[in-house]
C-alpha atoms as a PDB file:
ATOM      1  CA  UNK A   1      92.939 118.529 118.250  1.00  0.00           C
ATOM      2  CA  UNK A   2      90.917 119.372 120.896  1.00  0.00           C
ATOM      3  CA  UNK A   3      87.317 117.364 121.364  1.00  0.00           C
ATOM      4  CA  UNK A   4      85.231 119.957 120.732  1.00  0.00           C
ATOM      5  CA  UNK A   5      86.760 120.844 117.212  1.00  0.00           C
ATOM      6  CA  UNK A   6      86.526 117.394 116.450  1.00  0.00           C
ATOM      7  CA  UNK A   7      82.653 117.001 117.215  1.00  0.00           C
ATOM      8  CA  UNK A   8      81.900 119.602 115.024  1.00  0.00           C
ATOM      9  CA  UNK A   9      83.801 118.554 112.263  1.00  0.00           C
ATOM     10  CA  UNK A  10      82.053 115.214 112.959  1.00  0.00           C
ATOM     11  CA  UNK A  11      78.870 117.013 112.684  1.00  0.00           C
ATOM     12  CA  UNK A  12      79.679 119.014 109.850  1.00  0.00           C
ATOM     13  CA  UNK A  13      80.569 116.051 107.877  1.00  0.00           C
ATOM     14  CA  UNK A  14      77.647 114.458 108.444  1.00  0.00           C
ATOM     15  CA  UNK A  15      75.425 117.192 107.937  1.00  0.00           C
ATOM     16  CA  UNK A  16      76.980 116.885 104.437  1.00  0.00           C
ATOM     17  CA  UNK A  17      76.625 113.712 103.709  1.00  0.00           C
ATOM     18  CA  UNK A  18      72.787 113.643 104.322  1.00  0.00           C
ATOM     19  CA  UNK A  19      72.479 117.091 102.311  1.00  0.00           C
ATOM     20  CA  UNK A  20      73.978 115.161  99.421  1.00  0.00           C
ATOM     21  CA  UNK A  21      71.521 112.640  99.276  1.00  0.00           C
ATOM     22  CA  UNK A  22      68.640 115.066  99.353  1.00  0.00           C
ATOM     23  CA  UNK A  23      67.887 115.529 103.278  1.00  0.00           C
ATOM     24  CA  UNK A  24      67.212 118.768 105.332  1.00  0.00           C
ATOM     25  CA  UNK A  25      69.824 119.220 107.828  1.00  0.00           C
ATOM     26  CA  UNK A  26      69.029 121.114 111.315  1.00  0.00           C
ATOM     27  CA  UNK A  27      71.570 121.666 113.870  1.00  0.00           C
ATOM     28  CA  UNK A  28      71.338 122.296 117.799  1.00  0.00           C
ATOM     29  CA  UNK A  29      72.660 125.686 118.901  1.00  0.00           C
ATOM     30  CA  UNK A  30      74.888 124.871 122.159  1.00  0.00           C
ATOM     31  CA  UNK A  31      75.839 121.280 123.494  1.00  0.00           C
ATOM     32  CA  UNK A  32      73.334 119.940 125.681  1.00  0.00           C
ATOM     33  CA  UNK A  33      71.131 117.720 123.416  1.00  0.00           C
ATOM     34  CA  UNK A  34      71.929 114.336 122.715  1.00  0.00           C
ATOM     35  CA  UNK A  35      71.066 114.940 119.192  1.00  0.00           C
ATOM     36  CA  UNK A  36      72.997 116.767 116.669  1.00  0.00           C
ATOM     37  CA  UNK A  37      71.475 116.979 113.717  1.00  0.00           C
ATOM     38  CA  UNK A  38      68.084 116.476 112.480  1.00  0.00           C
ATOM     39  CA  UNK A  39      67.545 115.349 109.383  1.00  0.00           C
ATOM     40  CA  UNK A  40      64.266 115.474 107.355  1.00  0.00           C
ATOM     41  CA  UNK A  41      63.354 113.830 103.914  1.00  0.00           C
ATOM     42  CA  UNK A  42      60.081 113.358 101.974  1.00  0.00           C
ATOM     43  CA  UNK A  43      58.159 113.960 105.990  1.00  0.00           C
ATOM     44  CA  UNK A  44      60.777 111.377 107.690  1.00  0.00           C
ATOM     45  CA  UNK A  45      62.657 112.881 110.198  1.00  0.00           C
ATOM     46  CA  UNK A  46      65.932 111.259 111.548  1.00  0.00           C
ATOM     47  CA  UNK A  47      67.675 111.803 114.820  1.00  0.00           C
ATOM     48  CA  UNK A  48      71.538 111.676 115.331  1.00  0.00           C
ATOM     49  CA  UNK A  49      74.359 112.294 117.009  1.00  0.00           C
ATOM     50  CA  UNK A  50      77.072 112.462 115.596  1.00  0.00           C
ATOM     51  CA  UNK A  51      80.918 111.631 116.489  1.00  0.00           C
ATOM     52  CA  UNK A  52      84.586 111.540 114.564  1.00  0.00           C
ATOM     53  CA  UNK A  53      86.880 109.414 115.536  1.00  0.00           C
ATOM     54  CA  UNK A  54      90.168 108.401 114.308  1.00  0.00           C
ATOM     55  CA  UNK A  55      90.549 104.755 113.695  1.00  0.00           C
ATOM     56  CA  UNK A  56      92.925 102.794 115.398  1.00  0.00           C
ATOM     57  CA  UNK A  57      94.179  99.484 114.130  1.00  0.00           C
ATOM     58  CA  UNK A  58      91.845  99.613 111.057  1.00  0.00           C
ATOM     59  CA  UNK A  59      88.937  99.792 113.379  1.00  0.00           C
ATOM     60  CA  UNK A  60      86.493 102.658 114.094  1.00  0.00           C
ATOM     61  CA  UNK A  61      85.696 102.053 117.539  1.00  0.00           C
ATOM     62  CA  UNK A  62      82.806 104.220 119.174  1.00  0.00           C
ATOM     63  CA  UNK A  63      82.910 104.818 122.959  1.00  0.00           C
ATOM     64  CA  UNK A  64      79.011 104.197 124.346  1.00  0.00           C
ATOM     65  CA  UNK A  65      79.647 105.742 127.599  1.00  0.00           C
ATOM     66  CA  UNK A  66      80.452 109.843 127.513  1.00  0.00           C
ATOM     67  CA  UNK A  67      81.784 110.947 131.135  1.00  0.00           C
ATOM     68  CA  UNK A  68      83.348 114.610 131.652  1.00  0.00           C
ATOM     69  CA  UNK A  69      83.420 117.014 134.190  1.00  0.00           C
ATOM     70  CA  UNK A  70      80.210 116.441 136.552  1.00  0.00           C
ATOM     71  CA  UNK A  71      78.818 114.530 134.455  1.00  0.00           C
ATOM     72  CA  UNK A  72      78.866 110.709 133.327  1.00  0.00           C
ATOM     73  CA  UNK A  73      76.161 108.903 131.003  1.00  0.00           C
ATOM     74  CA  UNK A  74      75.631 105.931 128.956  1.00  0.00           C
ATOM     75  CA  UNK A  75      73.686 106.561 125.653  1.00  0.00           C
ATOM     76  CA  UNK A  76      70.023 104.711 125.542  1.00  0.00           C
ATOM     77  CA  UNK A  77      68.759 103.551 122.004  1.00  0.00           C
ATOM     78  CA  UNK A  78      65.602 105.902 122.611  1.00  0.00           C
ATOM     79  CA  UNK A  79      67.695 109.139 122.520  1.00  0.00           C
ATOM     80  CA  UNK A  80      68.566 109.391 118.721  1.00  0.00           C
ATOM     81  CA  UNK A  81      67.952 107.301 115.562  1.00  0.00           C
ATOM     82  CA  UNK A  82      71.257 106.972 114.392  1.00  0.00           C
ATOM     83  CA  UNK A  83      75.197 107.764 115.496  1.00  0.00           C
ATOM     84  CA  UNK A  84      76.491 109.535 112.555  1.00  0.00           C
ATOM     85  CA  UNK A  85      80.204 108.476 112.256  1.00  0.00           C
ATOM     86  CA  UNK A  86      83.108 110.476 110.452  1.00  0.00           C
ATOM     87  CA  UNK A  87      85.907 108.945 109.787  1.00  0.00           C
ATOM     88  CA  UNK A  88      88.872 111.764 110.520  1.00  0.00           C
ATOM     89  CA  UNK A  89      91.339 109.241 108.365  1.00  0.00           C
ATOM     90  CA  UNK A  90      89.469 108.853 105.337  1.00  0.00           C
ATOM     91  CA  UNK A  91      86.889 111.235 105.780  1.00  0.00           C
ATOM     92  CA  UNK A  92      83.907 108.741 105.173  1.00  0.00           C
ATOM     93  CA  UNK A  93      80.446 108.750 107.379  1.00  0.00           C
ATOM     94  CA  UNK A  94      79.011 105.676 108.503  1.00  0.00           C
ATOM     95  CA  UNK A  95      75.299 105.362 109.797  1.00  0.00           C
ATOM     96  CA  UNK A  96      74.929 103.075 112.427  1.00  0.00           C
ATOM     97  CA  UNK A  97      71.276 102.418 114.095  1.00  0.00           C
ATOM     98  CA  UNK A  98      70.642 103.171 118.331  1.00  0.00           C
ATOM     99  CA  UNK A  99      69.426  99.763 118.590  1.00  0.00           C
ATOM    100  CA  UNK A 100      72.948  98.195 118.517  1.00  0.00           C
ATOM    101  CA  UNK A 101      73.449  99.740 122.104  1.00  0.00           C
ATOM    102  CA  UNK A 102      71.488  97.126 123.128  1.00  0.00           C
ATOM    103  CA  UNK A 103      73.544  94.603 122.253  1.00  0.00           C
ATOM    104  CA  UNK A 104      77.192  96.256 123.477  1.00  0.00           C
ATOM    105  CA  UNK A 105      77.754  97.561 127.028  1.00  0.00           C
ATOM    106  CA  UNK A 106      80.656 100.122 126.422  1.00  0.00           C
ATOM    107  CA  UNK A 107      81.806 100.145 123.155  1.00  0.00           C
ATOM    108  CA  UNK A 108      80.873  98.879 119.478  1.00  0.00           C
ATOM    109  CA  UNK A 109      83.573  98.397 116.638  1.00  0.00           C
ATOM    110  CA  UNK A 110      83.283  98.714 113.309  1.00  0.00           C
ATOM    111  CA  UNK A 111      86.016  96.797 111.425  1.00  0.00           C
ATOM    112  CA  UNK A 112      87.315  98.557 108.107  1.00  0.00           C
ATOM    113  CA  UNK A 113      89.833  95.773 107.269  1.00  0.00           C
ATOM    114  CA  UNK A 114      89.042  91.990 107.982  1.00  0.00           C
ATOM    115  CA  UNK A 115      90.498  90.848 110.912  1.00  0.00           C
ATOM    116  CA  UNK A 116      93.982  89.101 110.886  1.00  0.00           C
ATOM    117  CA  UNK A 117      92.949  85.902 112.320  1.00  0.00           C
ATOM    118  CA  UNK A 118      90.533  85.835 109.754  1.00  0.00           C
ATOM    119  CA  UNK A 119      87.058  85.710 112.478  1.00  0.00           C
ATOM    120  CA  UNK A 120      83.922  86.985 110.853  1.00  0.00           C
ATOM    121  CA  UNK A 121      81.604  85.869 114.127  1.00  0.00           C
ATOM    122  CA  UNK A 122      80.785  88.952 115.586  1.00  0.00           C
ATOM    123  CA  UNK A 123      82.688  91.227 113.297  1.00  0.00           C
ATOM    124  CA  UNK A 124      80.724  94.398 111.931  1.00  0.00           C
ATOM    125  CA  UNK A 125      82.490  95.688 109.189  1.00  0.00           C
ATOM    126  CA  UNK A 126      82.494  99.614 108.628  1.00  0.00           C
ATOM    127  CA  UNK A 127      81.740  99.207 104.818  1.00  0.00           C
ATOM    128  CA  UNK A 128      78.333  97.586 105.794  1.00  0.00           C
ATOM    129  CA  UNK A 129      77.399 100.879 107.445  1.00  0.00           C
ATOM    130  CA  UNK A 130      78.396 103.713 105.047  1.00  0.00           C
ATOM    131  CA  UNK A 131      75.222 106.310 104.873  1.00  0.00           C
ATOM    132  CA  UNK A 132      74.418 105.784 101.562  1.00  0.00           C
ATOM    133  CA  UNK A 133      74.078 102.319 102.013  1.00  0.00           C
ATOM    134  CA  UNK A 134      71.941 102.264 105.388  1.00  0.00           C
ATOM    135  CA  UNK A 135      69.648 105.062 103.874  1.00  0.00           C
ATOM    136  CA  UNK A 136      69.340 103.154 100.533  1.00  0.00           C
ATOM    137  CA  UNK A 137      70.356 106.840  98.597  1.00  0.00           C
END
């Protein structure tokens, strides 16, 4: 599937999601914004970008780095609120706040199975970041 198709099923999705649990959903015409969607509720106003990706070895894992022709970039926690995740296997949408670029250089994983050795230091687990759950809806 090409990238492009995927993003906006990625978007899509997650526009969804948030108009389920009562937000406004606006959408950038084009692809030049770092943010997707905008999302309003009760005056609060939420900034995303959004991604699908297809898990690999039960884990989600979200590239922080975006590089294509002429162009190459590592996303800042000051561009968006949130990365709005869609899981292409099992079609759920994780929320998962800028800030943790801060704290991973080039990519974050989000676990959906515990690992087989058993670790849990340093281990984010996908379940912990489903939308409904960060957004208490």
């Amino acid at each position: 599937m090409h990238s492009k198709r995927k993003g906006n099923i990625g978007q899509f999705a997650v526009g969804l999601e948030l108009t389920k649990l009562g937000y406004s959903v606006f959408t950038e015409e084009g692809d030049i914004s770092k943010i997707d969607i905008l999302a309003e509720k009760d005056g609060k106003i939420l900034r995303i970008q959004a991604k699908a990706i297809t898990p690999t070895d039960n884990c989600i894992h979200l590239h922080l780095k975006k590089t294509g022709p002429n162009y190459s970039f590592a996303y800042q926690p000051e561009m968006f609120d949130y990365f709005g995740i869609y899981d292409l296997e099992d079609g759920k949408v994780y929320l998962v706040g800028s800030d943790v670029l801060m704290k991973n250089k080039n990519r974050l994983n989000l676990r959906k199975t515990k690992a087989k050795n058993n670790q849990t230091a340093n281990v984010r687990m996908a379940c912990d970041f489903e939308i409904n759950k960060v957004l208490g809806s």
